[in-house]
PDB file of N, CA and C in Angstrom:
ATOM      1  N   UNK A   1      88.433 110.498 106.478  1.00  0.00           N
ATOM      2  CA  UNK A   1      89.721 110.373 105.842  1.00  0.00           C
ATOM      3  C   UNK A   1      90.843 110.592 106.857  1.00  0.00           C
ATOM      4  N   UNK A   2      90.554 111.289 108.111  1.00  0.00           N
ATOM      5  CA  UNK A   2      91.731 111.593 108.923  1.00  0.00           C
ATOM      6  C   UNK A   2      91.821 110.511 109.649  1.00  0.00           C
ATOM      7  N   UNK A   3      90.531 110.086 110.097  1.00  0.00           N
ATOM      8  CA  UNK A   3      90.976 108.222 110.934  1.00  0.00           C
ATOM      9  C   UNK A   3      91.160 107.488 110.153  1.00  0.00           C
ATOM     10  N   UNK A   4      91.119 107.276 108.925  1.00  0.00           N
ATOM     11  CA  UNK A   4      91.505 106.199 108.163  1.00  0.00           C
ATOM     12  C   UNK A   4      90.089 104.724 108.613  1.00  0.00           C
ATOM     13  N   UNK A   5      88.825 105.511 108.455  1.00  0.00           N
ATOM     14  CA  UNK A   5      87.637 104.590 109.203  1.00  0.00           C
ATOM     15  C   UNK A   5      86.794 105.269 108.440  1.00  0.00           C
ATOM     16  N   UNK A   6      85.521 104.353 108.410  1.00  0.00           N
ATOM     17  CA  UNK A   6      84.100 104.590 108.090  1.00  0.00           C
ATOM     18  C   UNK A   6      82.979 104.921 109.239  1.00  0.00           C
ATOM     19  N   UNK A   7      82.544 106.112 109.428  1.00  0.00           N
ATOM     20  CA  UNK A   7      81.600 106.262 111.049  1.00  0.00           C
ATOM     21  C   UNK A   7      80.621 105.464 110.481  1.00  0.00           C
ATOM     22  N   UNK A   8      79.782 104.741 111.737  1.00  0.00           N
ATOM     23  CA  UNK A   8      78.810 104.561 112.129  1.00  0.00           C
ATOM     24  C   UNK A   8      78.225 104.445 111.027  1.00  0.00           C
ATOM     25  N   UNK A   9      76.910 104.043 110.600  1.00  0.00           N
ATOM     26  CA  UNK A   9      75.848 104.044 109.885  1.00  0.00           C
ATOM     27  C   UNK A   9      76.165 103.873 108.205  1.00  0.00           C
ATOM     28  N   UNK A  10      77.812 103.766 108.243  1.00  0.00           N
ATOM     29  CA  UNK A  10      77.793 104.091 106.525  1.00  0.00           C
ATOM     30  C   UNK A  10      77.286 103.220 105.714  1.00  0.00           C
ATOM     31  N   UNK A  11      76.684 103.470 104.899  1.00  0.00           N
ATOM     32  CA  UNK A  11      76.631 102.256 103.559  1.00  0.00           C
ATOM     33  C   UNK A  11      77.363 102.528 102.262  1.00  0.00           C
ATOM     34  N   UNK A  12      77.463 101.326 101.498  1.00  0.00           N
ATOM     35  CA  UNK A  12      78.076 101.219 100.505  1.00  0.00           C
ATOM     36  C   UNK A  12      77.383 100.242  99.638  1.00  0.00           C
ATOM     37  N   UNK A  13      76.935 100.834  98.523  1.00  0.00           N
ATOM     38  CA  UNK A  13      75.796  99.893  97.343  1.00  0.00           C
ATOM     39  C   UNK A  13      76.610  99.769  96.053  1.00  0.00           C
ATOM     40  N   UNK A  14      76.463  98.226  95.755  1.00  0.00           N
ATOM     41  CA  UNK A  14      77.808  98.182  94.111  1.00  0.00           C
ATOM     42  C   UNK A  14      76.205  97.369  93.228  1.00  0.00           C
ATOM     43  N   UNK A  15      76.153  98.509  92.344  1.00  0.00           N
ATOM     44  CA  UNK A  15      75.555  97.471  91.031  1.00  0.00           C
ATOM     45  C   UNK A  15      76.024  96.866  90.045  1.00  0.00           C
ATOM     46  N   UNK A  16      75.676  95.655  90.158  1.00  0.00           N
ATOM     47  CA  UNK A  16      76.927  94.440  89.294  1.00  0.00           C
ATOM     48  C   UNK A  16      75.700  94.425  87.943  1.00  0.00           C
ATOM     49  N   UNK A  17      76.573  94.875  86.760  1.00  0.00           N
ATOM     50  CA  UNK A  17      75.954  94.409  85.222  1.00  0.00           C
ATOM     51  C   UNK A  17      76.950  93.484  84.877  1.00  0.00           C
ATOM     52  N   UNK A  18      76.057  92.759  83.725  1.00  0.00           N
ATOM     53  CA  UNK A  18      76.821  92.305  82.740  1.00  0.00           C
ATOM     54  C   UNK A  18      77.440  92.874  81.548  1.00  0.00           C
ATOM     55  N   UNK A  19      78.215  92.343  80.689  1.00  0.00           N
ATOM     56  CA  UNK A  19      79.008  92.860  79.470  1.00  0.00           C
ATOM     57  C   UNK A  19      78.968  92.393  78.528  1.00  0.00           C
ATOM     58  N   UNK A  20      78.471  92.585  77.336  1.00  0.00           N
ATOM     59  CA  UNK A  20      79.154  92.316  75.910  1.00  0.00           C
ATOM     60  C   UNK A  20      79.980  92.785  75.279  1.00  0.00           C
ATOM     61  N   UNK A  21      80.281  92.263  73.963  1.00  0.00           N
ATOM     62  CA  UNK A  21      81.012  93.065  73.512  1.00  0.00           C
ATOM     63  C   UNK A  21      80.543  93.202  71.873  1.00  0.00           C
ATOM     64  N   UNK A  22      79.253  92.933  71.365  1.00  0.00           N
ATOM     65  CA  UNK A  22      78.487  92.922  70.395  1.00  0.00           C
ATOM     66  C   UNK A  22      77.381  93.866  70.767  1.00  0.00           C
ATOM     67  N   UNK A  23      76.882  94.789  69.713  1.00  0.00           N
ATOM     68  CA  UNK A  23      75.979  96.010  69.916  1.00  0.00           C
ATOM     69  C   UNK A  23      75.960  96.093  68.828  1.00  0.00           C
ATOM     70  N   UNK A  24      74.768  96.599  68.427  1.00  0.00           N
ATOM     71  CA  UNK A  24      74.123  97.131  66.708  1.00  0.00           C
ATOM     72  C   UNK A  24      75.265  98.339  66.649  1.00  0.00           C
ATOM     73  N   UNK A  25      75.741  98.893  66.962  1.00  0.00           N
ATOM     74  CA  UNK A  25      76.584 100.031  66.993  1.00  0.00           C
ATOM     75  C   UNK A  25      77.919 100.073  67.281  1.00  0.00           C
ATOM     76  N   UNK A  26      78.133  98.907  68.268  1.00  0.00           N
ATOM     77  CA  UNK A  26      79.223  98.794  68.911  1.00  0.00           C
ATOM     78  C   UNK A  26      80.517  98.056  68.087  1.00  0.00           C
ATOM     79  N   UNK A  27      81.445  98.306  67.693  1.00  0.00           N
ATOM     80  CA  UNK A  27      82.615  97.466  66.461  1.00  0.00           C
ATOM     81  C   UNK A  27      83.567  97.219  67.547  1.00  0.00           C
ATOM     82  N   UNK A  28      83.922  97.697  68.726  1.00  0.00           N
ATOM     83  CA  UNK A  28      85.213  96.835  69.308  1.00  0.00           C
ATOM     84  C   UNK A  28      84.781  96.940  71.108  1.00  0.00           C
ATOM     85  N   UNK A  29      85.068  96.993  71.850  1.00  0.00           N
ATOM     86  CA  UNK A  29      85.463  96.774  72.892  1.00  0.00           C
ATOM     87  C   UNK A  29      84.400  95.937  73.771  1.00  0.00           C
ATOM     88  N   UNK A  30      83.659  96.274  74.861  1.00  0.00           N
ATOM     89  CA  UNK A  30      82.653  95.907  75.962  1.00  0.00           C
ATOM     90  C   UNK A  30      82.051  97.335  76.234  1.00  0.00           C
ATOM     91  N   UNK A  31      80.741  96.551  76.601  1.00  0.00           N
ATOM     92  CA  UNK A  31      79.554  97.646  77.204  1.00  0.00           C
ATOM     93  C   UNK A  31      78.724  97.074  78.349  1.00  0.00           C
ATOM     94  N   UNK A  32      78.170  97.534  79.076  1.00  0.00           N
ATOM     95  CA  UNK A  32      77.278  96.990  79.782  1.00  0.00           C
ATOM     96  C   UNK A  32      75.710  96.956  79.947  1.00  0.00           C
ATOM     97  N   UNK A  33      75.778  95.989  80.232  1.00  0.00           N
ATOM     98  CA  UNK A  33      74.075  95.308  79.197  1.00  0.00           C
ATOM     99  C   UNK A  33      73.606  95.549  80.739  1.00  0.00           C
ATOM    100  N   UNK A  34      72.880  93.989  81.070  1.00  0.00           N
ATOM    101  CA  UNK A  34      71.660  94.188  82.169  1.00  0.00           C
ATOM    102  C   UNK A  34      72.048  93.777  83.783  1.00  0.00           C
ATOM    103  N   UNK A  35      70.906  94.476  84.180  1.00  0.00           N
ATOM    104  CA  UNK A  35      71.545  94.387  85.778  1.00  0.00           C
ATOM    105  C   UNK A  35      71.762  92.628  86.218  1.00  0.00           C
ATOM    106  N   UNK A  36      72.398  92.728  86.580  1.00  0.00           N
ATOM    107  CA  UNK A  36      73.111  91.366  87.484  1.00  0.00           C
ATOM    108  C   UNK A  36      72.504  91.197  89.086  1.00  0.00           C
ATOM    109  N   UNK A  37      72.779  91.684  89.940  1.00  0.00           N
ATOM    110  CA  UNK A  37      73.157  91.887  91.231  1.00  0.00           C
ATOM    111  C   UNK A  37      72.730  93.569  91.777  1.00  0.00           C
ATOM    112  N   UNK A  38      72.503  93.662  92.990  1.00  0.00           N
ATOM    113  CA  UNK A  38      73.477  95.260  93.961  1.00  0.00           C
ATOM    114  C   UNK A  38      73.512  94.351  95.313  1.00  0.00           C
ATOM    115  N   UNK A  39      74.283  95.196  95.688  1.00  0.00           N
ATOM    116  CA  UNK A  39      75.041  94.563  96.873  1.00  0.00           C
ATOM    117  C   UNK A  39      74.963  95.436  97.818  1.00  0.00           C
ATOM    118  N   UNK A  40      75.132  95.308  98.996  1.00  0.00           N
ATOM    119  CA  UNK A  40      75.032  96.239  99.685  1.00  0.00           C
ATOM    120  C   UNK A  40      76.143  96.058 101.223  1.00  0.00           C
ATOM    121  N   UNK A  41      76.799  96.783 101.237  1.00  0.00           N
ATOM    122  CA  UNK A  41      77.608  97.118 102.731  1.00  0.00           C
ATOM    123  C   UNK A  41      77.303  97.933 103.847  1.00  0.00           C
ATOM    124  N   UNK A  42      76.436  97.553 105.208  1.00  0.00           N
ATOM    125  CA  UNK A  42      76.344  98.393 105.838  1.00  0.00           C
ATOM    126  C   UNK A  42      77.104  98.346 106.962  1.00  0.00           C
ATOM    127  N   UNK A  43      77.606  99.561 108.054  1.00  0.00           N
ATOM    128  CA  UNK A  43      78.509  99.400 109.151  1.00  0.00           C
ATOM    129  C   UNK A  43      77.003  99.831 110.105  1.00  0.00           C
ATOM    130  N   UNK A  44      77.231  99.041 111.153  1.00  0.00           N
ATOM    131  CA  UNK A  44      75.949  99.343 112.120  1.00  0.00           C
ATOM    132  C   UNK A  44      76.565  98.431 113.482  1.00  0.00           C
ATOM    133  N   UNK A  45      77.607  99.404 114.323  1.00  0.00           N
ATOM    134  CA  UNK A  45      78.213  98.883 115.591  1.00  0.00           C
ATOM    135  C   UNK A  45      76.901  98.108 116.237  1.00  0.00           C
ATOM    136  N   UNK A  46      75.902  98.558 116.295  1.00  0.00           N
ATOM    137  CA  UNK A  46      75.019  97.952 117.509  1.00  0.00           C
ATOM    138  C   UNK A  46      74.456  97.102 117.202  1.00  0.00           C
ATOM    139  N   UNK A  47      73.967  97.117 115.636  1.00  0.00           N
ATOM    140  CA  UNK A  47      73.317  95.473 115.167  1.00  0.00           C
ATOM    141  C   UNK A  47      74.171  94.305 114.892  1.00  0.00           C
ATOM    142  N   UNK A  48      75.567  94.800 114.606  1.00  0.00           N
ATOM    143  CA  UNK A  48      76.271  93.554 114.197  1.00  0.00           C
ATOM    144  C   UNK A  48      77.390  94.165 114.814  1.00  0.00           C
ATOM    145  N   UNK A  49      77.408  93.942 116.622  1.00  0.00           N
ATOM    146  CA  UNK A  49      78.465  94.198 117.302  1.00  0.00           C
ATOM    147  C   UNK A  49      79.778  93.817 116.939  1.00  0.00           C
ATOM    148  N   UNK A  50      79.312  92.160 116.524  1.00  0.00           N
ATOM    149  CA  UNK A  50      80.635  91.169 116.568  1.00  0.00           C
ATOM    150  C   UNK A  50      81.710  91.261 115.306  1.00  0.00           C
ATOM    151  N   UNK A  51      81.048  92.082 114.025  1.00  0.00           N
ATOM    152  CA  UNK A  51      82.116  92.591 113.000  1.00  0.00           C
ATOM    153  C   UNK A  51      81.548  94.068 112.519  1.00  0.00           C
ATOM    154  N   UNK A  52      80.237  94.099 113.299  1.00  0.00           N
ATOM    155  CA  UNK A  52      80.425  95.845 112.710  1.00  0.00           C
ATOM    156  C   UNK A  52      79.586  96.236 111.270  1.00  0.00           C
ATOM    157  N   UNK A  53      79.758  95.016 110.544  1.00  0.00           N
ATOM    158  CA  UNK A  53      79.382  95.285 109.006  1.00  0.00           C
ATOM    159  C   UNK A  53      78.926  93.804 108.922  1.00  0.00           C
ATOM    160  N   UNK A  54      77.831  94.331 107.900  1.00  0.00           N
ATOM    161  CA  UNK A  54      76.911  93.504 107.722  1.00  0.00           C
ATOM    162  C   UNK A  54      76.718  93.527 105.465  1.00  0.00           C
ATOM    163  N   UNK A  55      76.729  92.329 105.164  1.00  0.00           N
ATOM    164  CA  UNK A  55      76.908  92.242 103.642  1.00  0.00           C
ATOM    165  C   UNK A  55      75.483  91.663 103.104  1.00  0.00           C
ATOM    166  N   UNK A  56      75.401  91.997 102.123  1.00  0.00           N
ATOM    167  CA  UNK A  56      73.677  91.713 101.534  1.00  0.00           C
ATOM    168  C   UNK A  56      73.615  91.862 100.132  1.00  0.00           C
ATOM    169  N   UNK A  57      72.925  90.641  99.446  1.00  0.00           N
ATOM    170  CA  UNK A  57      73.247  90.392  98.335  1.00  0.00           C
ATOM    171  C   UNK A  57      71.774  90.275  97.474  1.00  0.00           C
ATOM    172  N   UNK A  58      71.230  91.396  96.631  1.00  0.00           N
ATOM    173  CA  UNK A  58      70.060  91.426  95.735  1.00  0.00           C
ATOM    174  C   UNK A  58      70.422  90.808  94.689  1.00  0.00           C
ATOM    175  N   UNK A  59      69.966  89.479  94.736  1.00  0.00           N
ATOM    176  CA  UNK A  59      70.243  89.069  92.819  1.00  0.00           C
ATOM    177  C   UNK A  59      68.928  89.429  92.194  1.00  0.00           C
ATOM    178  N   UNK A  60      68.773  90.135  91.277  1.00  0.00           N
ATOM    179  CA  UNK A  60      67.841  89.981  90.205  1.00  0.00           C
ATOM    180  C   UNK A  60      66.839  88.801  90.092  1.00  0.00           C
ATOM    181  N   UNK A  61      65.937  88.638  89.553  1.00  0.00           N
ATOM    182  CA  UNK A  61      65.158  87.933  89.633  1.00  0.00           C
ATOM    183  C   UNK A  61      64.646  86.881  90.852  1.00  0.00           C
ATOM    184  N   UNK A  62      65.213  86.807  91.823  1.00  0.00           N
ATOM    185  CA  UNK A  62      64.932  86.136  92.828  1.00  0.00           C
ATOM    186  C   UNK A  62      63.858  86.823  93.833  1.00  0.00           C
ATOM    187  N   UNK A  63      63.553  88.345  93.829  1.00  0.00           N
ATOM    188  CA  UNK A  63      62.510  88.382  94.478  1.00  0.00           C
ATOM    189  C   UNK A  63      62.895  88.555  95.750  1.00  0.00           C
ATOM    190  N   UNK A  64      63.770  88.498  96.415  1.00  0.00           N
ATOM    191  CA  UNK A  64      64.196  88.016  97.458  1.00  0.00           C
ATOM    192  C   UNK A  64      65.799  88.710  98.200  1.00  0.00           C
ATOM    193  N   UNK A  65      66.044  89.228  99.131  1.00  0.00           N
ATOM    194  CA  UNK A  65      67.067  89.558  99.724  1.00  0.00           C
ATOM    195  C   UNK A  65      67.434  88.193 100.182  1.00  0.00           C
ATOM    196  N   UNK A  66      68.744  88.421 100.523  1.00  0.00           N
ATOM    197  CA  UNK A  66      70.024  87.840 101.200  1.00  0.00           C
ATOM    198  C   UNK A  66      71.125  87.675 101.924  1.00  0.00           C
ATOM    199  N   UNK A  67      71.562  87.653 103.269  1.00  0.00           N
ATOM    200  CA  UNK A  67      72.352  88.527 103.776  1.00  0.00           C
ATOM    201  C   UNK A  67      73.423  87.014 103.291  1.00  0.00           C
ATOM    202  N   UNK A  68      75.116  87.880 102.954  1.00  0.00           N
ATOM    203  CA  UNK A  68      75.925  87.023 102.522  1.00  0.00           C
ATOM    204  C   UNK A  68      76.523  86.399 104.140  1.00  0.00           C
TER     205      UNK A  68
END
């Protein structure tokens, strides 16, 4: 927080759901149903000299990684 930077090695993981807004229970707004996606952000100076950060994309059912 004092450099205003992320050191070395950090990661950052976002799990993407979906939304309805119908539920046996539910009468008004949105909820979130099933996984979508996670994503992933890693900073790694030495593997990805040339920006540092490296992006990667798990979709569900594919079985399969992805770097974006």
């Amino acid at each position: 927080m004092k450099t205003g930077r992320w050191p070395d090695k950090t990661m950052f993981v976002l799990e993407i759901r979906a939304s309805t807004s119908e539920g046996s229970i539910n009468k008004g707004g949105n909820f979130q149903t099933g996984l979508v996606a996670i994503e992933a952000a890693v900073k790694d100076e030495t593997r990805y000299p040339a920006t540092k950060w490296a992006y990667f994309n798990f979709r569900t059912g594919s079985g399969r990684e992805r770097p974006c």
